[in-house]
Each structure stands twice: as C-alpha cells, then as structure tokens.
PDB file of N, CA and C in Angstrom:
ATOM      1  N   UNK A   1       0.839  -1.170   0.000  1.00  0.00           N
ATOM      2  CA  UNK A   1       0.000   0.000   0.000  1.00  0.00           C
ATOM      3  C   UNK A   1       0.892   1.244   0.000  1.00  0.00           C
ATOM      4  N   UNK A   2       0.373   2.516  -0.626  1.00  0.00           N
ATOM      5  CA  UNK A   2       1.823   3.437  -1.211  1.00  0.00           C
ATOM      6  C   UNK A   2       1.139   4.376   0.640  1.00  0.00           C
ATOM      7  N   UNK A   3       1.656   5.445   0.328  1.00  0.00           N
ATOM      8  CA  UNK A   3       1.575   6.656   1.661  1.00  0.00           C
ATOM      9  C   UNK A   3      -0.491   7.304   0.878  1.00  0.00           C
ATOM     10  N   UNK A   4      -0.025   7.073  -0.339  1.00  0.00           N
ATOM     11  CA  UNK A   4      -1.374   8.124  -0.452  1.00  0.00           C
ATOM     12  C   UNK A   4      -2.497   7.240  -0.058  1.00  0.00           C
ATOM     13  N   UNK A   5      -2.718   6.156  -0.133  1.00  0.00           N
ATOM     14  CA  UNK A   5      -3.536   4.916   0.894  1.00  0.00           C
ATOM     15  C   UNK A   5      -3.813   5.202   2.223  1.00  0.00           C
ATOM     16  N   UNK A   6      -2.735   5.618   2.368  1.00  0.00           N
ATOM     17  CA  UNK A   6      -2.882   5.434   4.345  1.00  0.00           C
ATOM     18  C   UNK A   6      -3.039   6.913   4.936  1.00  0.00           C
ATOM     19  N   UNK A   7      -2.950   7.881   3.710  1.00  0.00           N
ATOM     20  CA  UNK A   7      -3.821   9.387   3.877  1.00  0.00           C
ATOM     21  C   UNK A   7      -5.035   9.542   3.935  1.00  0.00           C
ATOM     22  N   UNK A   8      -5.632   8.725   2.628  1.00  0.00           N
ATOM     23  CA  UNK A   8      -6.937   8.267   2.323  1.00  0.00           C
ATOM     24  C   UNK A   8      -7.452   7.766   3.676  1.00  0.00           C
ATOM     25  N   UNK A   9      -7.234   7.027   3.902  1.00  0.00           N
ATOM     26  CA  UNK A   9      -7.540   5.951   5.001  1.00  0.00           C
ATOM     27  C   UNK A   9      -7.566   6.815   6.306  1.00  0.00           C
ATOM     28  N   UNK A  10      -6.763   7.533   6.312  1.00  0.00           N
ATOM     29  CA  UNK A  10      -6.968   8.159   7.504  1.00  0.00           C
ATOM     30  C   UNK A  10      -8.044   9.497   7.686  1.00  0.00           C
ATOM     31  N   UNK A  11      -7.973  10.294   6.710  1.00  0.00           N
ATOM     32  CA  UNK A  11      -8.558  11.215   6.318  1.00  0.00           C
ATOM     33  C   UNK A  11     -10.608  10.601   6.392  1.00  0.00           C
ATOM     34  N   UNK A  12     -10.654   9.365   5.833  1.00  0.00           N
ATOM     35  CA  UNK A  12     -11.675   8.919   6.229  1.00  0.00           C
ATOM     36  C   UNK A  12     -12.188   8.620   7.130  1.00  0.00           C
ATOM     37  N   UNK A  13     -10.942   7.624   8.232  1.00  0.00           N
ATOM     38  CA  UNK A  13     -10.977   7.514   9.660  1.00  0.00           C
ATOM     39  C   UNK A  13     -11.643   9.007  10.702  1.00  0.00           C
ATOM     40  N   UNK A  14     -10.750  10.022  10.282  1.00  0.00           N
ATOM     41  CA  UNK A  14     -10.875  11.381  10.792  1.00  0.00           C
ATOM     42  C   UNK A  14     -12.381  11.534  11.053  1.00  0.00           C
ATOM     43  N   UNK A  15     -13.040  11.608   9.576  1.00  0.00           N
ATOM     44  CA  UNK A  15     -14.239  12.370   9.180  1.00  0.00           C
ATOM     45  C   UNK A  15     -15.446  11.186  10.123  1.00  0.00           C
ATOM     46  N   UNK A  16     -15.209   9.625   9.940  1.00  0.00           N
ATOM     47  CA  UNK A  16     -16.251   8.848  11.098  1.00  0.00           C
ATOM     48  C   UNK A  16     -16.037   9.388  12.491  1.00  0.00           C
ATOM     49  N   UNK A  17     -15.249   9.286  12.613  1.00  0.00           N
ATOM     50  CA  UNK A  17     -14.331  10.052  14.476  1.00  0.00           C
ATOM     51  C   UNK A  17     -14.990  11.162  14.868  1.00  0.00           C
ATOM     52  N   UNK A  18     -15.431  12.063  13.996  1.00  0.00           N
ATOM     53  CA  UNK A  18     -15.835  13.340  14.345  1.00  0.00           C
ATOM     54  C   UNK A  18     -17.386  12.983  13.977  1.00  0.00           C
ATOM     55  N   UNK A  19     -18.040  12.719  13.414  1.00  0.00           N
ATOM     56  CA  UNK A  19     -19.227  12.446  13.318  1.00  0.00           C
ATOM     57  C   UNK A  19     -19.512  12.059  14.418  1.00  0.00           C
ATOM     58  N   UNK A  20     -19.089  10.459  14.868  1.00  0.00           N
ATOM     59  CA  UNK A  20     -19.624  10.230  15.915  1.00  0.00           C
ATOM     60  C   UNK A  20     -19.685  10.975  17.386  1.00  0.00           C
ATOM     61  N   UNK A  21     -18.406  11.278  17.536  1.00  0.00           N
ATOM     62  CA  UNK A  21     -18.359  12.498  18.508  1.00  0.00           C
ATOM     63  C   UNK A  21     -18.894  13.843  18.528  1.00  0.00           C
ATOM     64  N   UNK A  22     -18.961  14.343  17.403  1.00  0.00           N
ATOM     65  CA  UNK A  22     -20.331  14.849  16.907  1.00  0.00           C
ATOM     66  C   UNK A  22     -21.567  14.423  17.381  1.00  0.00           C
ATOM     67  N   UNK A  23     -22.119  13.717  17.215  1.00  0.00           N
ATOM     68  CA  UNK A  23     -23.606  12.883  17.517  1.00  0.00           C
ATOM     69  C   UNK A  23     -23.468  12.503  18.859  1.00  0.00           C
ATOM     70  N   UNK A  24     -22.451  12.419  19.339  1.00  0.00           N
ATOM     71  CA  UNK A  24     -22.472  12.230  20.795  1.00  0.00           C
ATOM     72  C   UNK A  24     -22.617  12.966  21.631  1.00  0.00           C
ATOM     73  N   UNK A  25     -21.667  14.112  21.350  1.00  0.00           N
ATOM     74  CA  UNK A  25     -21.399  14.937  22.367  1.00  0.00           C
ATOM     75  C   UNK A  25     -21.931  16.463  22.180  1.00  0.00           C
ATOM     76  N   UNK A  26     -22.431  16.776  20.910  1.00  0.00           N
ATOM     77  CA  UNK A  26     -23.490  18.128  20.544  1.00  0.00           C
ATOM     78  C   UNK A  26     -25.046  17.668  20.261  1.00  0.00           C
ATOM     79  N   UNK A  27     -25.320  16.776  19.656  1.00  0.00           N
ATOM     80  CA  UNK A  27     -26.815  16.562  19.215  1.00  0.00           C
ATOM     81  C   UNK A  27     -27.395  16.403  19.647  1.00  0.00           C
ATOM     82  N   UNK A  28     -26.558  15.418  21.177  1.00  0.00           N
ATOM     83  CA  UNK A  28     -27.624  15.022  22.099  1.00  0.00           C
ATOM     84  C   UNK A  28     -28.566  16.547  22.816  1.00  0.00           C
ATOM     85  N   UNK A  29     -27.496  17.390  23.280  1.00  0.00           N
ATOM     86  CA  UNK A  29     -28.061  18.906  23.714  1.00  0.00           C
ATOM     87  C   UNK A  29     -29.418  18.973  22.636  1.00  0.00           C
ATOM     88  N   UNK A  30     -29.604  19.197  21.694  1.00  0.00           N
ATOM     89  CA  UNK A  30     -30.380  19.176  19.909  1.00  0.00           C
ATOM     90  C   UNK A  30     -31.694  18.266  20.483  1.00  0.00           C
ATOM     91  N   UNK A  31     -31.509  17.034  20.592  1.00  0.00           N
ATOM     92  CA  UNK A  31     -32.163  16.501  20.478  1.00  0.00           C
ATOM     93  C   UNK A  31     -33.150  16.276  21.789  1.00  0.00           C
ATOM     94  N   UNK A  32     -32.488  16.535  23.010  1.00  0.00           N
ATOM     95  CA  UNK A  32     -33.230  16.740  24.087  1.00  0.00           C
ATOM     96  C   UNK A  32     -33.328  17.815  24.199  1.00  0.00           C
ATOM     97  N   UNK A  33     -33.528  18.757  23.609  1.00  0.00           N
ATOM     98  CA  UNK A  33     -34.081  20.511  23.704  1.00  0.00           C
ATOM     99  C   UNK A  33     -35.817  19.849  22.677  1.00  0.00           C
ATOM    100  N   UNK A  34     -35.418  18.732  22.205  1.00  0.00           N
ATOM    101  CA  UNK A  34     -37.095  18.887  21.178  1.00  0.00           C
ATOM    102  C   UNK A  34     -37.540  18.155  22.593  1.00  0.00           C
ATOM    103  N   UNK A  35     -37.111  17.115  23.146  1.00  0.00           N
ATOM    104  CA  UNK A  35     -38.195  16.122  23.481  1.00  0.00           C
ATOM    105  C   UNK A  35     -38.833  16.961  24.699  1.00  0.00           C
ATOM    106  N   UNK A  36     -38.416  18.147  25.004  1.00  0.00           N
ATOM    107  CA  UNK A  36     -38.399  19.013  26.454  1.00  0.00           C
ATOM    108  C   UNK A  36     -37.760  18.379  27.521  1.00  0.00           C
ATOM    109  N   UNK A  37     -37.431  18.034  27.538  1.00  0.00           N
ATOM    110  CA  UNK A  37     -36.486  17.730  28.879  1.00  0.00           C
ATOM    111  C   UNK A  37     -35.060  18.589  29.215  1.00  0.00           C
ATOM    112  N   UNK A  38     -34.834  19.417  28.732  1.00  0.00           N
ATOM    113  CA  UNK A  38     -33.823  20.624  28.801  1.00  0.00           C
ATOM    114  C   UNK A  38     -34.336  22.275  28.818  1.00  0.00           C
ATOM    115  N   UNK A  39     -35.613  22.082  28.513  1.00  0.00           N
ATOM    116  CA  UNK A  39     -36.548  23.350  28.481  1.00  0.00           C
ATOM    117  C   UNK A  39     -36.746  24.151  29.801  1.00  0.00           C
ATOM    118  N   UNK A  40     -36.066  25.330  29.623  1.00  0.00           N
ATOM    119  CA  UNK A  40     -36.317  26.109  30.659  1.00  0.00           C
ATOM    120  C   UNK A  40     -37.247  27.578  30.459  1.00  0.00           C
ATOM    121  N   UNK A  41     -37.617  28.278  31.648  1.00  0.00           N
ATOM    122  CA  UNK A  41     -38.326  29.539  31.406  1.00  0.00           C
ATOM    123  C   UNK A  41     -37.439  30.228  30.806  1.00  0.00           C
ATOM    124  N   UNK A  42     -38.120  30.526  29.786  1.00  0.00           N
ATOM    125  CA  UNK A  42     -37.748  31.770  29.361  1.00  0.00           C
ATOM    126  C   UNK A  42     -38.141  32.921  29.505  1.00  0.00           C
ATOM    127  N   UNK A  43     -39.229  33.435  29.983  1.00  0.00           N
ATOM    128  CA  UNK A  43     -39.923  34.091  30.513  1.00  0.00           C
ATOM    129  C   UNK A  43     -38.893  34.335  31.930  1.00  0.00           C
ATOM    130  N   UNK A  44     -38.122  34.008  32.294  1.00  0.00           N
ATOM    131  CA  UNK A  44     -37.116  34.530  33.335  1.00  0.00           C
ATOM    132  C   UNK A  44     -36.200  35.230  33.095  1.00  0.00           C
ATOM    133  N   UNK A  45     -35.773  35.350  31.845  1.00  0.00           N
ATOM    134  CA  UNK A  45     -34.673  35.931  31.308  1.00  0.00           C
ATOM    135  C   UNK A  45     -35.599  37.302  30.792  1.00  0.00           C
ATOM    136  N   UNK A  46     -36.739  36.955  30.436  1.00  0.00           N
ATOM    137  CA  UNK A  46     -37.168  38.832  29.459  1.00  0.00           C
ATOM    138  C   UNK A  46     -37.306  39.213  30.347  1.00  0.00           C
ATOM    139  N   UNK A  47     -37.781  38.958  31.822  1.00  0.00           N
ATOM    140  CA  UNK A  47     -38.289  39.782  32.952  1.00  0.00           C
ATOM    141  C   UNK A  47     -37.246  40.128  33.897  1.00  0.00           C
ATOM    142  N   UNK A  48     -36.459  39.675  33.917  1.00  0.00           N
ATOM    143  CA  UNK A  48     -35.060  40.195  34.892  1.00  0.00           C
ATOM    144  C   UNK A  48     -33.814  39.240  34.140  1.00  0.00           C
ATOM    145  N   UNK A  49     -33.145  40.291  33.409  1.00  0.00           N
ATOM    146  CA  UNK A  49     -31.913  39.924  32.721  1.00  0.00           C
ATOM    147  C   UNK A  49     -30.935  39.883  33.664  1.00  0.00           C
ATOM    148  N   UNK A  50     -29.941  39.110  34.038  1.00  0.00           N
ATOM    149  CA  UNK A  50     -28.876  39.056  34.551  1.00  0.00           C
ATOM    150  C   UNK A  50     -27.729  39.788  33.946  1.00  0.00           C
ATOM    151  N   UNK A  51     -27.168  40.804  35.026  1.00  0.00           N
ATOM    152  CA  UNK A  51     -26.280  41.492  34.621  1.00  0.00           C
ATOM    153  C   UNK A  51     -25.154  40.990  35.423  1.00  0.00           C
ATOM    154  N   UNK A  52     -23.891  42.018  34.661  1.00  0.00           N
ATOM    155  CA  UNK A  52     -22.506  41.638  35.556  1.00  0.00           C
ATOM    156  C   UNK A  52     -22.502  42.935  36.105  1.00  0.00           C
ATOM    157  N   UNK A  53     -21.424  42.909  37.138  1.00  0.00           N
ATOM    158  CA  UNK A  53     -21.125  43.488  38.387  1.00  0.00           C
ATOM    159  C   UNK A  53     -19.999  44.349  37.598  1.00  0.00           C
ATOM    160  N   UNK A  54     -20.442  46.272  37.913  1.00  0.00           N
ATOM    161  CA  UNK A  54     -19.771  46.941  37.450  1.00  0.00           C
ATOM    162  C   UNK A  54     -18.414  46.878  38.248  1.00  0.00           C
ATOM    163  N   UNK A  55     -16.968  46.747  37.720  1.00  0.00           N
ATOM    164  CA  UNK A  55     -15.845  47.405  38.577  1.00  0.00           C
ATOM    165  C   UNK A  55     -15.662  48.327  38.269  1.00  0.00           C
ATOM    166  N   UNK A  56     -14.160  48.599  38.800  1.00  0.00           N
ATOM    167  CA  UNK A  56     -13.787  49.700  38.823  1.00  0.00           C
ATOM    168  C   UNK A  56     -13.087  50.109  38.059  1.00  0.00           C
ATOM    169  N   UNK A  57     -12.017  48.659  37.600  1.00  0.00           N
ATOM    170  CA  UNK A  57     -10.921  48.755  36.432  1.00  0.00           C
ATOM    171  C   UNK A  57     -11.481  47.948  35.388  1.00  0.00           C
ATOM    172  N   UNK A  58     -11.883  48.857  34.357  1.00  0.00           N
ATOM    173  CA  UNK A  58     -12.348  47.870  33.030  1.00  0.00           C
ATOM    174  C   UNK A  58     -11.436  46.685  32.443  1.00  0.00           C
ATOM    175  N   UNK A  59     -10.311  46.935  32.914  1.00  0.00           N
ATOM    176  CA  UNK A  59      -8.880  45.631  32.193  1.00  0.00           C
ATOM    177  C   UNK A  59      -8.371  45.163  33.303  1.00  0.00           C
TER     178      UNK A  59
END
C-alpha cells in the first residue's frame, strides 16, 4: 500500500471520528431541547436579565 492509501484511510478515519463524537457529544443537547427535557423559562430571562457586576478597572 503506497503513503497516499494510508492518507486516504486516515482522512476517512478522521471524518467517522468526528461524526460520531459529533452525535455524541453536541446533538444530544439538539435533540433533548425537542423532546423538552432541557426546556427552561424563558420568561425569566425577558423579565429580569442578569447582569454583571460593574468594577472599577475595566482591564
């Protein structure tokens, strides 16, 4: 098998690797935001926004 084989090969490897970790580790957030089980008020946030704490030294 030459080097450009085992680029191929890997380059493919790469792209399953990230899919699945993909689908694992972002979609699930995705997919339990439909079923509601991650659903929060929102109606808490338009009615009292959380602010940060002015200092003194901007930097």
């Amino acid at each position: 098998m030459s080097k450009k084989t085992f680029y191929l090969l890997g380059i493919v490897l790469t792209i399953i690797l990230g899919t699945i970790l993909y689908y694992f580790l972002c979609c699930s957030v995705c997919c339990n935001a439909e079923k509601g089980a991650n659903n929060q008020d929102e109606t808490e946030s338009v009615v009292s926004p959380k602010l940060k704490e002015i200092t003194k030294n901007a930097f």
